[in-house]
Protein backbone atom coordinates (compact mmCIF):
# COMPACT_ATOMS: atom_id res chain seq x y z
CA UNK A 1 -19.65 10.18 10.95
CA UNK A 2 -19.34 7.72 8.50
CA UNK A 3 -20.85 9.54 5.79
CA UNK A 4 -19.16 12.78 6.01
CA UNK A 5 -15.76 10.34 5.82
CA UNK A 6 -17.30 8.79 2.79
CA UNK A 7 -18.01 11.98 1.35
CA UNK A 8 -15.13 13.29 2.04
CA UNK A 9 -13.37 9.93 0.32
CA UNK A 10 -15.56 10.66 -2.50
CA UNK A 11 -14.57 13.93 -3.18
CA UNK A 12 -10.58 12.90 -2.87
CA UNK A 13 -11.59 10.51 -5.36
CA UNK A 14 -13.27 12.58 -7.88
CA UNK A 15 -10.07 14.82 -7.60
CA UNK A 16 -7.46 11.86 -7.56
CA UNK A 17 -9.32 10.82 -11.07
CA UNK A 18 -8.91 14.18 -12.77
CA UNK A 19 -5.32 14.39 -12.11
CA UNK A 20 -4.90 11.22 -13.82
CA UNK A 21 -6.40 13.22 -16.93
CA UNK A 22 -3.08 15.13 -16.50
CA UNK A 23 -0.63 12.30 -16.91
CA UNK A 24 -1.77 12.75 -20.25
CA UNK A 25 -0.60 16.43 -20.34
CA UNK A 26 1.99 17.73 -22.54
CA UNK A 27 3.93 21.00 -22.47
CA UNK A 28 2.76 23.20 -25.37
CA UNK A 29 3.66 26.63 -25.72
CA UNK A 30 0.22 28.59 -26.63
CA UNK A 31 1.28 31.66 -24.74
CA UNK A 32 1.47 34.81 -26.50
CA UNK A 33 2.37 38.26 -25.65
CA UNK A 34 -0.12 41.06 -24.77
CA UNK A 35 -1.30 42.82 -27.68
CA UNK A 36 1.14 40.77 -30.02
CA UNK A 37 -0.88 40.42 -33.61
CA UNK A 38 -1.73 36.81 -34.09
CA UNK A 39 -0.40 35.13 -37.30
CA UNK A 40 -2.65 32.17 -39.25
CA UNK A 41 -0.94 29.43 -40.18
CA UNK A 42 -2.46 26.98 -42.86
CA UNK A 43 -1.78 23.36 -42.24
CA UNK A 44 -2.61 20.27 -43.21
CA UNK A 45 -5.71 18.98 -41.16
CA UNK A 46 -3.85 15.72 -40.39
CA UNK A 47 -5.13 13.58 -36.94
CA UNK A 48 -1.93 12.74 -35.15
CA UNK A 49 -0.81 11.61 -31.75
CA UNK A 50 0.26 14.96 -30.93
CA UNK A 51 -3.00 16.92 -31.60
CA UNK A 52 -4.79 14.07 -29.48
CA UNK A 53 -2.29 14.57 -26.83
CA UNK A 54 -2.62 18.29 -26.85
CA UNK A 55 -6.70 17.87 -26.97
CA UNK A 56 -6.37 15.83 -23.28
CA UNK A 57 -4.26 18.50 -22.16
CA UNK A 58 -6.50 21.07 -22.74
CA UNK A 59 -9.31 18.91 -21.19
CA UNK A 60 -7.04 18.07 -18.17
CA UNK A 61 -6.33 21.86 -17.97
CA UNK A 62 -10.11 22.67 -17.78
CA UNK A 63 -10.61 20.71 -15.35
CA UNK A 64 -7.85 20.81 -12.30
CA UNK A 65 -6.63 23.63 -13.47
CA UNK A 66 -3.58 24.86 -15.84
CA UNK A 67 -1.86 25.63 -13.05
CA UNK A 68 -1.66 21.67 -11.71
CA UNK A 69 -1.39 20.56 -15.28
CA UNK A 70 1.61 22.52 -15.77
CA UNK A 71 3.54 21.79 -12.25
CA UNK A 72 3.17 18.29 -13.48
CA UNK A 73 4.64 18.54 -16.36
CA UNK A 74 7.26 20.86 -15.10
CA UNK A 75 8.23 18.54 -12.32
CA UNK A 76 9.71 15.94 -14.89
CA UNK A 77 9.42 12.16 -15.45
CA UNK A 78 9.38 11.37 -11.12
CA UNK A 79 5.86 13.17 -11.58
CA UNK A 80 4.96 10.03 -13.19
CA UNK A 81 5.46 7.33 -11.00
CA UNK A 82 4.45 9.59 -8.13
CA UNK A 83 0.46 10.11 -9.62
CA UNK A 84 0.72 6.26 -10.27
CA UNK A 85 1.71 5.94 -6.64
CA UNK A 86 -1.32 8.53 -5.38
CA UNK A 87 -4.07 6.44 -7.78
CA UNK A 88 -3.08 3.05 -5.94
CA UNK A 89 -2.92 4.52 -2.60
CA UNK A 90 -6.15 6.68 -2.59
CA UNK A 91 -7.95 3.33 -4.46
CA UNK A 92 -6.18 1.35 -1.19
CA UNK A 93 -7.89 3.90 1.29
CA UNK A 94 -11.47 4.03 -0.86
CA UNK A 95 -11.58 0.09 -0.57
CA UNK A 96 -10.62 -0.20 2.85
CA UNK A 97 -12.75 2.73 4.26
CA UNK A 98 -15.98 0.72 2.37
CA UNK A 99 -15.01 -2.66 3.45
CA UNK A 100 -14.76 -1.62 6.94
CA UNK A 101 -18.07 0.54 7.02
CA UNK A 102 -20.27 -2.73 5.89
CA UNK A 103 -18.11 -4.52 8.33
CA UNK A 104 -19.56 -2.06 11.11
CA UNK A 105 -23.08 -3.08 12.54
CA UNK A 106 -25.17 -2.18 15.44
CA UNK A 107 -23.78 -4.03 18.50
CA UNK A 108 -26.82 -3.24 20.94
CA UNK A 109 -29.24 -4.17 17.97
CA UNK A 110 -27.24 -7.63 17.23
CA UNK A 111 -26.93 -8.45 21.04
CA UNK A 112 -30.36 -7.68 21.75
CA UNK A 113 -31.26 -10.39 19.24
CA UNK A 114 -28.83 -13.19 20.07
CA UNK A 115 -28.85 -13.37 23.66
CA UNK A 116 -32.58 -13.84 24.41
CA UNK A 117 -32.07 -17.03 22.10
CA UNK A 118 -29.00 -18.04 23.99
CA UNK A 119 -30.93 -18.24 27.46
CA UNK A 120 -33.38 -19.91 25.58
CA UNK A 121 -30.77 -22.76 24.40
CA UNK A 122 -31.74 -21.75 20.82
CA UNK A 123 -28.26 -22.05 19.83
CA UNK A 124 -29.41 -23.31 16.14
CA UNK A 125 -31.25 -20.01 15.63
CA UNK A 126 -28.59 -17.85 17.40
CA UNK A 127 -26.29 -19.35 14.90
CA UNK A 128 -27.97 -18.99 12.19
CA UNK A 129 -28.80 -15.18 12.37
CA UNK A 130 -25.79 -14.66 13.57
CA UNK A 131 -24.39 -16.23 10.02
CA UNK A 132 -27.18 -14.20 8.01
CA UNK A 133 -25.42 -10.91 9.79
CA UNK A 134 -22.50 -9.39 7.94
CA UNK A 135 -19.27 -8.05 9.64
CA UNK A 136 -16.40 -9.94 12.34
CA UNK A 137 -18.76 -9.28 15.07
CA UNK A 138 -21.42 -12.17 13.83
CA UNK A 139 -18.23 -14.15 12.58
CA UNK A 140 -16.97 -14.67 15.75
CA UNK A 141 -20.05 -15.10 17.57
CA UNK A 142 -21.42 -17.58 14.87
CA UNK A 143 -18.16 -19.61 15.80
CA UNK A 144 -18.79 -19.29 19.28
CA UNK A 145 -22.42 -20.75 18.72
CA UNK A 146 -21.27 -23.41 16.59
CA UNK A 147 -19.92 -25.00 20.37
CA UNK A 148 -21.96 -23.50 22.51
CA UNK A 149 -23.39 -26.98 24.00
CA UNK A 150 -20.07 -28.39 24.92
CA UNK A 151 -17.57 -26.69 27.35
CA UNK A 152 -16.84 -23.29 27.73
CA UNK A 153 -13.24 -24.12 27.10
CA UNK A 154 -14.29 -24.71 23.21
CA UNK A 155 -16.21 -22.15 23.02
CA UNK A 156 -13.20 -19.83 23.88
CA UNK A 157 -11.18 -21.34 21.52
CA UNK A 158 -13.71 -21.26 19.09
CA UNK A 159 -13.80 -17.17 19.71
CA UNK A 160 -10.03 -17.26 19.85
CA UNK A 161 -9.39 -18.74 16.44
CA UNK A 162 -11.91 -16.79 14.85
CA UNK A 163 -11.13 -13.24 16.11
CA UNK A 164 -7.38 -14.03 14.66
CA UNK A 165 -9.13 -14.69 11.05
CA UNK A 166 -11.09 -11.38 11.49
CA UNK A 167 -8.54 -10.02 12.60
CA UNK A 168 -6.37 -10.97 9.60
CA UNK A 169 -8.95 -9.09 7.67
CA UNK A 170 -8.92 -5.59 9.48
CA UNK A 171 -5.32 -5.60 8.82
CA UNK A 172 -5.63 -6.25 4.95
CA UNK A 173 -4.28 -3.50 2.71
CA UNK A 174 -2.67 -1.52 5.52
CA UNK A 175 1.07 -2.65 4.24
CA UNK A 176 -0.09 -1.38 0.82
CA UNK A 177 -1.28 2.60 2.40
CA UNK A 178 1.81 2.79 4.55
CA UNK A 179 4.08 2.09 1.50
CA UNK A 180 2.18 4.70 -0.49
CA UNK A 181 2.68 7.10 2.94
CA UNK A 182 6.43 6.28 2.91
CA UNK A 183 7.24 6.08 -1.12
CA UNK A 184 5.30 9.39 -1.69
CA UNK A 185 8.35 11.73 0.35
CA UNK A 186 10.91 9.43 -0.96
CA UNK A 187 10.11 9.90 -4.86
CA UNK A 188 9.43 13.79 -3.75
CA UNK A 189 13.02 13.57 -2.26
CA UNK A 190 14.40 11.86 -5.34
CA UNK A 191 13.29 14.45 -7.69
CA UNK A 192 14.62 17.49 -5.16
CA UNK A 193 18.34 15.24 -5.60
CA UNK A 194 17.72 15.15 -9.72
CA UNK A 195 16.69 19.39 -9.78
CA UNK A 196 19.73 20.17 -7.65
CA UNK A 197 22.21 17.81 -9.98
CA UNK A 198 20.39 19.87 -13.11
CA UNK A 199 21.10 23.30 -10.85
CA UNK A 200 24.72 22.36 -10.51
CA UNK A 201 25.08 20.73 -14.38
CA UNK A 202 24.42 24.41 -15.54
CA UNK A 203 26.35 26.38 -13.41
CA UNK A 204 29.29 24.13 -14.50
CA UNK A 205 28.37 24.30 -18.44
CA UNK A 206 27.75 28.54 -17.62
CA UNK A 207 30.58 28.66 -15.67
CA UNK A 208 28.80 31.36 -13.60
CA UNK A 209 26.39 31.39 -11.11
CA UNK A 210 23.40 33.40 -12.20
CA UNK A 211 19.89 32.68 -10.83
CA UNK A 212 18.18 32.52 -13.88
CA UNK A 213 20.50 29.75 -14.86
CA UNK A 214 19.45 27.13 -11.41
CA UNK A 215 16.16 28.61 -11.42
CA UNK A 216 14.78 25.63 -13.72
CA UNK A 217 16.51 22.67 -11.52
CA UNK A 218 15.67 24.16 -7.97
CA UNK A 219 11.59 24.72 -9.02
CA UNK A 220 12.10 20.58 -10.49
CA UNK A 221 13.28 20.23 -6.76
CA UNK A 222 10.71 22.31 -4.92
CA UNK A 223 8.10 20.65 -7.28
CA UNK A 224 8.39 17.80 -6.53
CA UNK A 225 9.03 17.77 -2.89
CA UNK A 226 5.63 19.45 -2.54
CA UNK A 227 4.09 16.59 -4.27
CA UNK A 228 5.45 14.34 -2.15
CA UNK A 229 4.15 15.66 0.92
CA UNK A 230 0.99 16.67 -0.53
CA UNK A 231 0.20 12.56 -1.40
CA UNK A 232 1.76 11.46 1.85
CA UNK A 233 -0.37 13.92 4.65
CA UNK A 234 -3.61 12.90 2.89
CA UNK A 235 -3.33 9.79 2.88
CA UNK A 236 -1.58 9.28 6.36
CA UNK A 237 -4.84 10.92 7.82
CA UNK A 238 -7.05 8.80 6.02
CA UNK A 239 -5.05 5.88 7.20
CA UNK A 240 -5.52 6.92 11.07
CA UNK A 241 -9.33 7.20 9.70
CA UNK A 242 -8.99 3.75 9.63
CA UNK A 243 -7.14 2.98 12.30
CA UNK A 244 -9.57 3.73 14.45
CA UNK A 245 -12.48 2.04 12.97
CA UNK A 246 -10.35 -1.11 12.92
CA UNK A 247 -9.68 -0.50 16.94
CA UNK A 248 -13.72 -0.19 17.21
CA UNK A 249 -14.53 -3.05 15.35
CA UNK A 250 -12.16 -4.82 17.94
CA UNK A 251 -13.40 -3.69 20.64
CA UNK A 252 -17.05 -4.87 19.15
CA UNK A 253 -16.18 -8.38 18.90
CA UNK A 254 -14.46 -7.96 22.44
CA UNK A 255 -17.68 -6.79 23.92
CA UNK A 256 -19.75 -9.23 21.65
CA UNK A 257 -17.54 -12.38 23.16
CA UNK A 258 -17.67 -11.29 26.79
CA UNK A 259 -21.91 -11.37 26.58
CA UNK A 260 -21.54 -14.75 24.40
CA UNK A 261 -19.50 -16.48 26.65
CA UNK A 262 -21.25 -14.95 30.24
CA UNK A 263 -24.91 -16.26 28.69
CA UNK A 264 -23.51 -19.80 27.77
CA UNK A 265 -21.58 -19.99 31.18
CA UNK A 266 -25.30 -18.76 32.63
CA UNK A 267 -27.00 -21.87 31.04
CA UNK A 268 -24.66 -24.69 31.70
């Protein structure tokens, strides 16, 4: 399971980082009609900004696509903002998703290796592998060992006050995916407000209404209300993704301090 998410995070990745190659994009006309004799031009072979520019966009274009390329650029400046928005979020999600797969360990394996030392009062060596072992799970119980020979009273609190660190650390970088989930429709809301006012600005310098003349601000509106929902449904399933492993990782230390605490309450 885990490694078809990761995959699947991969590949979001690998497509997140190629639209960034079209923030680079500019609009240049290189269209030209069917059958229409081409005419050479001689110029200058001068390196500028804008032949650099147009080089990226014809990388960018080979690689998402001229189609993408060009809906970005023909969505307008909120475009911008909105691909800087989808870079943090997705890099948010890829972080988390890691840091919560090395925080996952085998819970039968682990147990099977503390508790025999527990019954044995090894609490030194129960501590210390639980300390070499990576994840909340071995946090917590590595606390827990820590008072294991005095009451059971500290050793509860000892659980207590670590699961609230852990769990301090499942929650990290959730505030930062759910803004991306709830800025994404807002910018793609934005622009559909700016292509409307541009709809309505040329009807009133027309003084007619003709679709060709709101056709440019209503696809600016449509634009980018599609991107907006395209960044937020992504990302809102990737964040339930992660939900979940956060409510398993819970329910691991859960399990983990039950056994901890029955085994010292067993040798006292």
């Amino acid at each position: 399971m885990k490694k078809s998410i990761l995959r699947a995070l991969l590949v979001m990745f690998i497509i997140n980082m190629l639209l960034c190659t079209a923030l680079f994009a500019q609009e240049v006309d290189t269209m030209t009609e069917d059958n229409e004799i081409a005419v050479e031009e001689t110029v200058e072979p001068i390196v500028s900004d804008v032949e650099q520019m147009s080089n990226l966009e014809t990388f960018a274009r080979r690689l998402v696509g001229s189609y993408l390329v060009k809906l970005f650029v023909e969505g307008g400046w909120v475009m911008w903002p909105m691909l800087i928005l989808t870079i943090w979020g997705m890099a948010m999600c890829i972080w988390k998703i890691v840091a919560l797969s090395y925080a996952k360990i085998n819970l039968n394996n682990f147990l099977n290796e503390i508790l025999p030392l527990i019954k044995n009062k090894k609490y030194k060596e129960a501590s210390e592998l639980a300390y070499k072992t990576r994840g909340p799970v071995a946090s917590v119980t590595h606390s827990a060992l820590l008072k294991a020979d005095k009451s059971i009273e500290a050793v509860e609190k000892a659980i207590e006050n670590a699961a609230t660190i852990e769990m301090a650390f499942l929650e990290k970088g959730f505030i930062n995916i759910n803004t991306t989930i709830n800025l994404a429709p807002m910018f793609g809301f934005f622009g559909t407000i700016l292509g409307m006012i541009e709809a309505f600005d040329s009807i009133a310098r027309a003084g007619e209404v003709d679709p060709t003349i709101v056709a440019d601000g209503i696809k600016v509106a449509l634009i980018t209300t599609m991107a907006g929902l395209a960044i937020a449904i992504p990302v809102q399933f990737i964040n339930n993704v992660l939900l979940q492993m956060v409510d398993g990782l819970v329910l691991d230390m859960q399990r983990a301090s039950d056994k901890i605490i029955e085994s010292v309450v067993e040798n006292q």
